[in-house]
Protein backbone atom coordinates (compact mmCIF):
# COMPACT_ATOMS: atom_id res chain seq x y z
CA UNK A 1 0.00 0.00 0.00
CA UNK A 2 1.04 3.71 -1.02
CA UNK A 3 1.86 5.75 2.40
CA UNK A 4 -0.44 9.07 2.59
CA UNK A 5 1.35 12.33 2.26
CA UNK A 6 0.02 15.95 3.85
CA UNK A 7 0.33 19.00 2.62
CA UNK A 8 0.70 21.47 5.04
CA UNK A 9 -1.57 24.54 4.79
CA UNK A 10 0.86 27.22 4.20
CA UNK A 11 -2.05 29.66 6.04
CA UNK A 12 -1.42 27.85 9.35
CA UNK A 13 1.99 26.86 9.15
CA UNK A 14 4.29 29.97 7.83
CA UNK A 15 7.51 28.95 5.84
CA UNK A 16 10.53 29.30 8.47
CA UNK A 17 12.60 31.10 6.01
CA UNK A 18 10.21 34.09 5.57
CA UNK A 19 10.02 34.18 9.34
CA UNK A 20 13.84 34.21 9.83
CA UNK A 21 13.78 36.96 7.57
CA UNK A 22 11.79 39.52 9.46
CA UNK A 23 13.85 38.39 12.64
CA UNK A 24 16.91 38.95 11.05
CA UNK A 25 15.77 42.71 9.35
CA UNK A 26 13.76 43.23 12.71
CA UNK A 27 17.03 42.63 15.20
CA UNK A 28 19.26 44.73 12.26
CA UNK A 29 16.79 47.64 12.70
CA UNK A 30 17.23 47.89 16.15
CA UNK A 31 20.99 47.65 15.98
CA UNK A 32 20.83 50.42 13.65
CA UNK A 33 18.38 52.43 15.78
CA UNK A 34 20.89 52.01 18.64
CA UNK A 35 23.67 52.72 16.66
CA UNK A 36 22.26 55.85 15.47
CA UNK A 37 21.25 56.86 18.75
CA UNK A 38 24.64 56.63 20.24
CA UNK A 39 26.31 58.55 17.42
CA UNK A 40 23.63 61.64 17.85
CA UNK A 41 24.37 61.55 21.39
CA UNK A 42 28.09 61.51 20.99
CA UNK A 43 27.38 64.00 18.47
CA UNK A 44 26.05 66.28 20.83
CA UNK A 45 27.63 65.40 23.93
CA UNK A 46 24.72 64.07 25.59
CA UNK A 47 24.00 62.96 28.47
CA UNK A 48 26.36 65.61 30.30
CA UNK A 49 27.01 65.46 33.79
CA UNK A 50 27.71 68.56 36.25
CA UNK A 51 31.06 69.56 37.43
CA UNK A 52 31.32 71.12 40.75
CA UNK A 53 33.31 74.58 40.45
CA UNK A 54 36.09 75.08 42.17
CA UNK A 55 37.30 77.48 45.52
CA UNK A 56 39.48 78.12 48.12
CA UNK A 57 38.83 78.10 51.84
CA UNK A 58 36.15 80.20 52.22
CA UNK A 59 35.31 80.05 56.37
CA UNK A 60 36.88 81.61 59.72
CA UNK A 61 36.22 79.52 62.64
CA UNK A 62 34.97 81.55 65.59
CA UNK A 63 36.04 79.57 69.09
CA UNK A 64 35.09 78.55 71.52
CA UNK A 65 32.90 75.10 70.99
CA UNK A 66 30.07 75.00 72.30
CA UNK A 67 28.91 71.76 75.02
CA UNK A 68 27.92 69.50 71.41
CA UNK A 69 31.60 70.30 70.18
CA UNK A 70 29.61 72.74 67.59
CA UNK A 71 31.30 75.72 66.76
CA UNK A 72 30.50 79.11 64.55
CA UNK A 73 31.68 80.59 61.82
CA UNK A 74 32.05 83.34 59.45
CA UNK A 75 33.13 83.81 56.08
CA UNK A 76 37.05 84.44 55.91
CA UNK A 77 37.74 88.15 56.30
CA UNK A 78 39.52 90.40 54.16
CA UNK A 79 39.54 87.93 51.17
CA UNK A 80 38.29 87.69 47.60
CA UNK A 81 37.00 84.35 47.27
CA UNK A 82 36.91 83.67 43.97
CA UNK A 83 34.44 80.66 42.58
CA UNK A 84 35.63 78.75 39.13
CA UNK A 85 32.64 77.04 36.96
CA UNK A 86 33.16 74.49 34.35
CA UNK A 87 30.80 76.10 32.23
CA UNK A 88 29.25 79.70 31.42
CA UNK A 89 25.45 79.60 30.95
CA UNK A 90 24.01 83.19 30.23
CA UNK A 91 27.73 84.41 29.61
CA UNK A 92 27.21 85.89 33.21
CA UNK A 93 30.59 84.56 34.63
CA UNK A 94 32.71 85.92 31.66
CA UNK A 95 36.02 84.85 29.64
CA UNK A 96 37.06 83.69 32.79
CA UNK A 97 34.70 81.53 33.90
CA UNK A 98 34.55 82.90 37.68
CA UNK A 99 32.65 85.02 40.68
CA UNK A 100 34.70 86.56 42.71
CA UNK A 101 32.79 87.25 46.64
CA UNK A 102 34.83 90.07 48.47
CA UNK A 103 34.13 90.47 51.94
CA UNK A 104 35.28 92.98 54.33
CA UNK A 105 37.87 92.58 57.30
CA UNK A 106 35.01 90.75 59.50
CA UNK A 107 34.32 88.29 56.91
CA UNK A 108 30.83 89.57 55.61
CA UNK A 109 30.03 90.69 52.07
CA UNK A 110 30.41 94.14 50.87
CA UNK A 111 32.44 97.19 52.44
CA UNK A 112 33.40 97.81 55.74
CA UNK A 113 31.24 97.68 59.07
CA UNK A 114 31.19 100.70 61.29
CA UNK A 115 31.74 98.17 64.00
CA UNK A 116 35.53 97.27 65.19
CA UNK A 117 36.90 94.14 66.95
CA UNK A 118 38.43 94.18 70.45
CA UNK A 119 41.74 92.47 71.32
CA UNK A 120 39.57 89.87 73.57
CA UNK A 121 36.92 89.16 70.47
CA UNK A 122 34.30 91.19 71.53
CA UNK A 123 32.89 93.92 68.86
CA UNK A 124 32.02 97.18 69.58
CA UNK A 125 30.45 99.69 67.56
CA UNK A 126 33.09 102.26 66.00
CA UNK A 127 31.34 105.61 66.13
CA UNK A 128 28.06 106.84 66.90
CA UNK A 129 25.20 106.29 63.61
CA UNK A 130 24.84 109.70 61.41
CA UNK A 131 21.71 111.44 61.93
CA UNK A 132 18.88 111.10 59.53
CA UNK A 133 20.51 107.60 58.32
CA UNK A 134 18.68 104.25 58.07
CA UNK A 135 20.19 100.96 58.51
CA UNK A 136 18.76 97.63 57.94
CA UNK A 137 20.80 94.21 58.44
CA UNK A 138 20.47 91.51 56.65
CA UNK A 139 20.91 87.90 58.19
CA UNK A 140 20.93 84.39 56.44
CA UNK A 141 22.80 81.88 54.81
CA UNK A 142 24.65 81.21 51.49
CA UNK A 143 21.38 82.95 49.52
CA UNK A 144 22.01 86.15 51.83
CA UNK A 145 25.31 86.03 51.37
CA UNK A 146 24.89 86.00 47.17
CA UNK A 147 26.98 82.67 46.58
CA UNK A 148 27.39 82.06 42.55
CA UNK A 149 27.04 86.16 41.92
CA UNK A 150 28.96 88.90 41.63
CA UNK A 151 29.22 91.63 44.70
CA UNK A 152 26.50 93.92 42.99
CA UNK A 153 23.74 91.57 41.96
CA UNK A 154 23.04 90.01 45.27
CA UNK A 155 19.35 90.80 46.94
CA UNK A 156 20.76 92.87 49.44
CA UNK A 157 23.01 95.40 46.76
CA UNK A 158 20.00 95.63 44.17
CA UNK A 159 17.22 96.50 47.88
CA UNK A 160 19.92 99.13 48.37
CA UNK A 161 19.58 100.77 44.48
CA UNK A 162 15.98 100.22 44.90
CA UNK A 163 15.74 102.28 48.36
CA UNK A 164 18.19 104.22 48.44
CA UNK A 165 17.14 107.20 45.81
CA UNK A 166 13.99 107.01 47.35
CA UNK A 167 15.09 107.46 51.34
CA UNK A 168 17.67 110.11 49.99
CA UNK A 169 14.73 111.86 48.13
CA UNK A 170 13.21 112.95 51.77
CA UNK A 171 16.58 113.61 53.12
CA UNK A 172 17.45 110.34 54.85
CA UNK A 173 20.24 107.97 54.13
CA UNK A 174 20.22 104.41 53.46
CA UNK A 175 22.52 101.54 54.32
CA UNK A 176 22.44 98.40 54.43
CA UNK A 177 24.93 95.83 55.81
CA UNK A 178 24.86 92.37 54.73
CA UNK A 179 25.44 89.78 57.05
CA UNK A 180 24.91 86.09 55.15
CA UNK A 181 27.03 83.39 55.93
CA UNK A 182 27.17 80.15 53.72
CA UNK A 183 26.13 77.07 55.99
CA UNK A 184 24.51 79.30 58.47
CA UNK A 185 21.15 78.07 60.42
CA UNK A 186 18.33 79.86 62.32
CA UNK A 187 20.97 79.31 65.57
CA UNK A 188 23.54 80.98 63.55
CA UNK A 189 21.75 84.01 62.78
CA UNK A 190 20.43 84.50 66.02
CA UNK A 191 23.87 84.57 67.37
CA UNK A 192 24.95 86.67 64.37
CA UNK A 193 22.56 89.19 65.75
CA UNK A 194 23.50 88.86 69.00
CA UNK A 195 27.58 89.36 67.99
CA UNK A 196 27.41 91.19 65.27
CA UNK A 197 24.18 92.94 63.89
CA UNK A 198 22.90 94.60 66.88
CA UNK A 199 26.19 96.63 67.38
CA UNK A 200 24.98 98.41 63.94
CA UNK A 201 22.21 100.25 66.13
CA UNK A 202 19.46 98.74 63.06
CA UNK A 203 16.19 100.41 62.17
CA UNK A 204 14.98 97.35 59.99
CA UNK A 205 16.22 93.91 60.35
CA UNK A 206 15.97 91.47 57.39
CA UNK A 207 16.23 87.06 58.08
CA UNK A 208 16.22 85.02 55.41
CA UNK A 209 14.86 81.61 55.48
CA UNK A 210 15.48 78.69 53.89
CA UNK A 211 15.15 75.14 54.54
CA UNK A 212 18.50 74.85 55.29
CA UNK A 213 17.67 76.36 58.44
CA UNK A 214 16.56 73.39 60.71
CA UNK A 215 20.10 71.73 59.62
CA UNK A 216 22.72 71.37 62.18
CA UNK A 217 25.52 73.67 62.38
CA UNK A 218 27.94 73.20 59.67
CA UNK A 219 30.93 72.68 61.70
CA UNK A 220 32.20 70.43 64.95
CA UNK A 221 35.31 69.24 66.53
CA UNK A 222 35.96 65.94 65.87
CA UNK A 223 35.56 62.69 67.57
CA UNK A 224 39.40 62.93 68.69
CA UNK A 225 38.35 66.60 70.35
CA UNK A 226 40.93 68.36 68.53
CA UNK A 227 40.44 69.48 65.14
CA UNK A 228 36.98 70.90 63.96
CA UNK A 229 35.55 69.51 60.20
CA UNK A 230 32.71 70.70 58.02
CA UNK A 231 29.62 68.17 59.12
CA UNK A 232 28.14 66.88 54.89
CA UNK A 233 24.70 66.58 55.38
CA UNK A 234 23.22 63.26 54.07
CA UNK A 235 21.45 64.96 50.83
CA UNK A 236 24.85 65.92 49.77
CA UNK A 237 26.17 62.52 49.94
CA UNK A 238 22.99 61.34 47.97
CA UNK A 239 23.24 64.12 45.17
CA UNK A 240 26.79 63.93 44.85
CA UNK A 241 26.69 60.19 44.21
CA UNK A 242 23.41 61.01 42.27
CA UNK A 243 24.67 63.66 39.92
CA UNK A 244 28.30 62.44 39.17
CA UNK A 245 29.52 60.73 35.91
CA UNK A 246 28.89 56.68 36.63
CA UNK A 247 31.60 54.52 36.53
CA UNK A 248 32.05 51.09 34.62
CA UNK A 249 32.01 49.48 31.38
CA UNK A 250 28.25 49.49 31.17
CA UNK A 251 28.25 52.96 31.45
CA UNK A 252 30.70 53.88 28.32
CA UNK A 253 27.48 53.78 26.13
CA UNK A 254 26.00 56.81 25.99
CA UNK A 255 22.32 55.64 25.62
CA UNK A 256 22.87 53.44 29.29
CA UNK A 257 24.36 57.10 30.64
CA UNK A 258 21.09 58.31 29.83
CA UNK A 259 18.85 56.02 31.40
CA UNK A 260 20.90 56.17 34.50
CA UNK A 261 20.61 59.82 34.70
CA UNK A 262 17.35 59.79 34.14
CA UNK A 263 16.51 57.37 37.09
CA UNK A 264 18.99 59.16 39.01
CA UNK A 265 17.39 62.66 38.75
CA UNK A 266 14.39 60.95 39.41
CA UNK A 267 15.86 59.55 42.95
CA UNK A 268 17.24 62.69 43.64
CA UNK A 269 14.23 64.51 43.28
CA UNK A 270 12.42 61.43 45.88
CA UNK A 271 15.30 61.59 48.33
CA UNK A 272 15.46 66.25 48.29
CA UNK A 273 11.96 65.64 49.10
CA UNK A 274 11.58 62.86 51.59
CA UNK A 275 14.87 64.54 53.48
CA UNK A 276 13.23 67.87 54.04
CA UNK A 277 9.96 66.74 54.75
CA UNK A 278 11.64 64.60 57.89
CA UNK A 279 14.08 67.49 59.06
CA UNK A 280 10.93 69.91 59.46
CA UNK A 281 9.09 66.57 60.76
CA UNK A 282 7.26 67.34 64.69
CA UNK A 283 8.89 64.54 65.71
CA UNK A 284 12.27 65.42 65.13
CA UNK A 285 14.57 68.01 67.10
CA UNK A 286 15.30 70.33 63.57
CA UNK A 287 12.10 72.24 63.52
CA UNK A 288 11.87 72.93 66.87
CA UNK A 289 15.25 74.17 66.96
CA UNK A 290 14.87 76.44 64.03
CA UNK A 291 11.01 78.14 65.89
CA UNK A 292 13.06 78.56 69.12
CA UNK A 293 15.35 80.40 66.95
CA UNK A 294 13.00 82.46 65.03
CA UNK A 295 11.20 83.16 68.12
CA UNK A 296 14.25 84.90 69.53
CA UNK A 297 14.83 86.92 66.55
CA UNK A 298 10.78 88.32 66.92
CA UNK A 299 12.34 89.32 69.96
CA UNK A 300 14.52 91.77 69.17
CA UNK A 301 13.53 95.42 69.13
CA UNK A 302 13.90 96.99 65.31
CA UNK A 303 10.93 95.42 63.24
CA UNK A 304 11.90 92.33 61.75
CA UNK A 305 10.42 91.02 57.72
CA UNK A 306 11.29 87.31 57.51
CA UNK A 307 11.57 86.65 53.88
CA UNK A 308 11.06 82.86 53.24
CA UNK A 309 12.70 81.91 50.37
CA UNK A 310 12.12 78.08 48.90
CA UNK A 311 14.48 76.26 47.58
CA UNK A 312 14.85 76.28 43.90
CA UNK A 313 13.38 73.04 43.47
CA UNK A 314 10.13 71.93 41.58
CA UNK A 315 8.63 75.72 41.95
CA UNK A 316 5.82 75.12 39.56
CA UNK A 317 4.39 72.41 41.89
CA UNK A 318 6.60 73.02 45.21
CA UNK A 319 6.21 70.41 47.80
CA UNK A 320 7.26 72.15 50.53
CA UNK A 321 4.44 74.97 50.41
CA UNK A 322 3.62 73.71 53.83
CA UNK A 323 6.38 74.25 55.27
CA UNK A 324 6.22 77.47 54.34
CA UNK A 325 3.14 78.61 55.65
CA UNK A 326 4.27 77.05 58.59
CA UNK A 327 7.02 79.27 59.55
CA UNK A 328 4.58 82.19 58.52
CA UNK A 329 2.00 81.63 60.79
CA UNK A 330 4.91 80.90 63.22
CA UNK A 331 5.89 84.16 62.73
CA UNK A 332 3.48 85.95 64.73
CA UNK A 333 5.19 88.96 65.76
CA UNK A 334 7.01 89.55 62.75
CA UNK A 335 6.38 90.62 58.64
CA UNK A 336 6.29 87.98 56.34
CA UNK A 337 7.47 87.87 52.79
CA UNK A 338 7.12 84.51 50.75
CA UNK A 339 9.03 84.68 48.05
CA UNK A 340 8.24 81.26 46.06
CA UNK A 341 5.21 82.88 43.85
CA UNK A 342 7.38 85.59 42.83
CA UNK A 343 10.19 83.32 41.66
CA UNK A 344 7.53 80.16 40.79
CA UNK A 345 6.15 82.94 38.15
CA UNK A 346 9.60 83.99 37.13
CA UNK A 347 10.67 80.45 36.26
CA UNK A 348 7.52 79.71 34.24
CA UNK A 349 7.55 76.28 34.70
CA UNK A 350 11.46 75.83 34.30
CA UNK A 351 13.28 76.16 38.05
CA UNK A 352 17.04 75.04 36.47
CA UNK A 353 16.99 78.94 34.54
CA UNK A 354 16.97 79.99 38.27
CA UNK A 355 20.05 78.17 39.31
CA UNK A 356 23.80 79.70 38.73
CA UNK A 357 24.93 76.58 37.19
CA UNK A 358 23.65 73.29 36.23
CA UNK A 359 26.27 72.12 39.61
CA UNK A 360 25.25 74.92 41.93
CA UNK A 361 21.26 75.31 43.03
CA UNK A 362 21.72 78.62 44.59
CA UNK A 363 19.90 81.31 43.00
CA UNK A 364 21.33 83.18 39.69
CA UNK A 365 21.40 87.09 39.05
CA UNK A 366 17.81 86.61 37.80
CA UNK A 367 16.40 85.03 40.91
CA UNK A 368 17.62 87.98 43.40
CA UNK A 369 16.76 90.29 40.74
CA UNK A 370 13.06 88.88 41.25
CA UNK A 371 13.49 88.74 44.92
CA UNK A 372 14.70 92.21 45.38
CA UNK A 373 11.76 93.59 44.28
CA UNK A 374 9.82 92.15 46.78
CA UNK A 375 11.82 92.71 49.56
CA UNK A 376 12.23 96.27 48.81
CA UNK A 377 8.33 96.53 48.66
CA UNK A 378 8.31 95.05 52.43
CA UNK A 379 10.42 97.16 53.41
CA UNK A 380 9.02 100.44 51.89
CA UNK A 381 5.52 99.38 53.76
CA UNK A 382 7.16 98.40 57.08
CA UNK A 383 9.23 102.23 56.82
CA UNK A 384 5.90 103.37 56.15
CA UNK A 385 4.31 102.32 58.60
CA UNK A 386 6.71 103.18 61.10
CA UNK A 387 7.24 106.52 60.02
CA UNK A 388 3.44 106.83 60.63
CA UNK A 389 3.64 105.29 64.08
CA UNK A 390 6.46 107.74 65.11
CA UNK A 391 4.22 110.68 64.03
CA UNK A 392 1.04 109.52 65.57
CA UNK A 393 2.79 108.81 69.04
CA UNK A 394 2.51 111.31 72.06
């Protein structure tokens, strides 16, 4: 008997050749796709990642220590300390590449203090203030202080332009005195008052916060009890590990450098967040530390506008809102300027065109350009009003 053949239906059974085919032009279309991509990458030198700039020793220790081993500083007087960026966005830091902050021969910004040091440390005021003059101090961090921006375009210079034609218009005189240290907390400028600000005899008195404020102190003696280091804070560690070039083969394509920054910006943004969020939690010690200290500064006697600056961080949809209109109802006794609509508006959408350089978060020329103006419009309505009080009293 004759064995039955079957042909196979060719509907339900494909030839294998055909099907190789479209494997084989399927897998060489994605090796060209990659291909490609890494050459336009390379192309444009994508993805890039931030270099930090470079400076010199920038702080003065101020003994003694204090029971925790914590111990003050200021920035180091009679010094131009000049910042170096890898890169020059906006052509603001010139051929050069660099800022230069000069500070004055007790380590703050700007010219020199009417106020003199003693042989034993203690300052005293040098001279009595003119007649007819206003002064208002100015007391905060790194963003007081105008890190990333030359000596004129800080907040504090531009107030001074703003209010100073005006005051000299009805025969007074302005000045200001800017007292910003980088790393400084609530504590810090509390006892910067205390040493420092209130020797100026000040009609107006300016804090800035940030969020930086419930940190620790930036600098303790060691575990040894002799020498006295800079304390990182844990969201440095994370974004410097987060935001530097990876390392390893994997990582010499530029399409997997990509991804990982991607996912890295991502956990960067989840761990700024999640940080804050604990250090102004009720439960820990760095909120209550930073009201005890603001409620010493609505002690003092000139008339005090806290200006509450946010960090420059997700402005169009800031998580930390909260936060701030926490320390303004805090701030009972006290004028109140909130200064992340201002700069949320100015950003339109895009917080990095705030930022000096794509390595350093502090606020550009623009940002305390924006902010300037709405400090100086505090201050004009707090001058106002205490002109008026003055002239309605017995």
């Amino acid at each position: 008997m004759n064995a039955e053949t079957t042909t196979p239906d060719p509907e339900m059974s494909p030839p294998a050749r055909p099907r190789k085919h479209r494997l084989a032009v399927t897998a060489g279309g994605l090796f060209v796709a990659v291909l490609l991509g890494e050459c336009l990458l390379w192309l444009v030198d994508q993805p890039r990642f931030p270099e930090p700039h470079t400076f010199p020793a920038q702080f003065k220790l101020i003994p003694p220590p204090d029971d925790g081993g914590w111990i003050r500083h200021v920035n180091k007087p009679s010094e131009t300390i000049r910042f170096r960026y890898a890169r020059n966005p906006r052509g603001y830091f010139g051929a050069d590449r660099t800022v230069e902050h000069v500070t004055n021969r007790l380590g703050f910004r700007g010219g020199e203090f009417p106020l003199a040091e003693q042989a034993d440390g203690r300052i005293q005021p040098a001279g009595e203030k003119p007649a007819g003059t206003i002064r208002i101090v100015f007391l905060g961090d790194s963003i007081t202080f105008g890190e990333g921006v030359h000596d004129n375009d800080t907040f504090v210079e531009r107030v001074a332009d703003k209010l100073g034609p005006e005051l000299a218009a009805s025969g007074r005189r302005l000045e200001v005195y800017n007292l910003g240290v980088g790393g400084h907390n609530a504590s810090d400028a509390v006892w910067t008052w205390q040493r420092y600000a209130v020797h100026l005899d000040p009609d107006l008195v300016v804090y800035t916060f940030t969020l930086n404020d419930a940190e620790e102190r930036l600098f303790r003696i060691d575990t040894n009890g002799e020498e006295p280091g800079r304390v990182p804070r844990s969201i440095e560690r994370q974004r410097d590990r987060l935001t530097r070039s990876p390392d390893g083969w994997p990582f010499r394509s530029r399409l997997v450098r990509g991804a990982w920054s991607l996912w890295a910006a991502n956990r960067l943004d989840s761990a700024t967040a999640a940080y804050y969020r604990a250090t102004f939690s009720e439960t820990t010690g760095g909120w209550k530390s930073c009201a005890a200290s603001i409620d010493a500064l609505q002690q003092i006697e000139p008339p005090l506008l806290v200006a509450v600056f946010p960090l420059l961080f997700d402005l169009a949809n800031h998580p930390f809102r909260a936060i701030h209109e926490r320390v303004a109802a805090h701030c009972g006794r006290a004028t109140v300027a909130d200064l992340w609509e201002p700069l949320a508006r100015r950003a339109a959408g895009e917080t990095r065109r705030l930022w000096v350089d794509p390595a350093d978060q502090h606020p550009n020329e623009i940002a305390h350009a924006t902010v300037a103006r709405q400090i100086a419009e505090a201050i004009r309505s707090m001058l106002a009003a205490s002109a008026d009080a003055a002239s309605s009293g017995p």
